[in-house]
C-alpha atoms as a PDB file:
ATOM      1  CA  UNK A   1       0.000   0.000   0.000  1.00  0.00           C
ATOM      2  CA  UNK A   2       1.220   3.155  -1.102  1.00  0.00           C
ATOM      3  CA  UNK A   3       0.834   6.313   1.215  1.00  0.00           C
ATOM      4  CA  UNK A   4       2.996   9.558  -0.662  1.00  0.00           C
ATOM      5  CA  UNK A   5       4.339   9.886  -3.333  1.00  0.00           C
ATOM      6  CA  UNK A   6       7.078  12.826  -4.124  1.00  0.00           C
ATOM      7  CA  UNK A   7       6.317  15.573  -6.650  1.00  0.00           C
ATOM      8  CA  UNK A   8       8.611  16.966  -8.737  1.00  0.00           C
ATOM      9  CA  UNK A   9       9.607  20.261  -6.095  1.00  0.00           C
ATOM     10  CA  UNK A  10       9.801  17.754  -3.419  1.00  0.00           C
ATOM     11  CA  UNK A  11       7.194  17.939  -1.581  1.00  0.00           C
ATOM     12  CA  UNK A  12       4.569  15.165  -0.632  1.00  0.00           C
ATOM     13  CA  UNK A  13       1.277  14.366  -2.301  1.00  0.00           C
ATOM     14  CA  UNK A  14      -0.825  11.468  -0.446  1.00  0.00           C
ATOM     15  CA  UNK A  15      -2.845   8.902  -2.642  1.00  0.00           C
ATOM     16  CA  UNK A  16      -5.519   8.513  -1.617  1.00  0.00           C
ATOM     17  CA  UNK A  17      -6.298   5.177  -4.109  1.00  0.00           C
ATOM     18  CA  UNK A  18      -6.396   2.881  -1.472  1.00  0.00           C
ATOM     19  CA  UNK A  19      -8.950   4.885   0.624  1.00  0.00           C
ATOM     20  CA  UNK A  20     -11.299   5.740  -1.871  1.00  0.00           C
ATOM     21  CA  UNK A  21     -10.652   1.881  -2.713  1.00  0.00           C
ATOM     22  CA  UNK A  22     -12.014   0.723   0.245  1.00  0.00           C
ATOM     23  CA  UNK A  23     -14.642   3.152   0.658  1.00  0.00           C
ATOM     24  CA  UNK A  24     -16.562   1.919  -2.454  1.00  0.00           C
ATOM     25  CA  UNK A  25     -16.628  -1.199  -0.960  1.00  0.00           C
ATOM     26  CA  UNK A  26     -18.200   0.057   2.293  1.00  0.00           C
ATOM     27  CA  UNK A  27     -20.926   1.778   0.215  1.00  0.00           C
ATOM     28  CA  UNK A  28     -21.729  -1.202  -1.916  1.00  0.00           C
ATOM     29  CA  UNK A  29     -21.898  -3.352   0.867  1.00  0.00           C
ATOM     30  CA  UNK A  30     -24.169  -1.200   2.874  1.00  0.00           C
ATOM     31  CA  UNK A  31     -26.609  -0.562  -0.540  1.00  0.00           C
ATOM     32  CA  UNK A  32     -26.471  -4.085  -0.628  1.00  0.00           C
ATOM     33  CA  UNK A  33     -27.282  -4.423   3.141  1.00  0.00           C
ATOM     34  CA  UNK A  34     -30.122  -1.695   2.783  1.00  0.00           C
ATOM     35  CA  UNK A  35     -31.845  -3.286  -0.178  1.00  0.00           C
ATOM     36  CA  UNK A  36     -32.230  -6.825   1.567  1.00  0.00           C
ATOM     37  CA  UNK A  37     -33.282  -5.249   4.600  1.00  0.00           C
ATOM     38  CA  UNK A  38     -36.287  -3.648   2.373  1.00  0.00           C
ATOM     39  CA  UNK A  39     -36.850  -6.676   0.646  1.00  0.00           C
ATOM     40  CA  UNK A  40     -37.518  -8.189   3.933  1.00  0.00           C
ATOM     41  CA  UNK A  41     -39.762  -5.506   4.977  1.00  0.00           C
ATOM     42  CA  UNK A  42     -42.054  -5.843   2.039  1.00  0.00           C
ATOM     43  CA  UNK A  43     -41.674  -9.439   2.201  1.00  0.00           C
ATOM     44  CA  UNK A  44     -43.188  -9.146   5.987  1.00  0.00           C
ATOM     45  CA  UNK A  45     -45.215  -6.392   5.390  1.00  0.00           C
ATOM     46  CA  UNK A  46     -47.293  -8.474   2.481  1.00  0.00           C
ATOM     47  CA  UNK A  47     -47.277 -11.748   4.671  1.00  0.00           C
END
């Protein structure tokens, strides 16, 4: 995992890759997580 990289006048530029990497996953996950629990709403809601 990369953190900085140099620029050219030497100073330090963070990536941010990694973090923006893992915080599409969190957001999938959690549309994933937020469409089953609606699903099972309607499910019990119609039962």
């Amino acid at each position: 995992m990369e953190l900085y990289k140099r620029t050219p006048d030497g100073s330090i530029a963070f990536t941010l890759t990694e973090l923006e990497d893992a915080a599409a996953g969190v957001e999938e996950r959690r549309s994933r997580e937020s469409a089953a629990a609606w699903k099972r709403k309607n499910r019990r809601d119609a039962g």
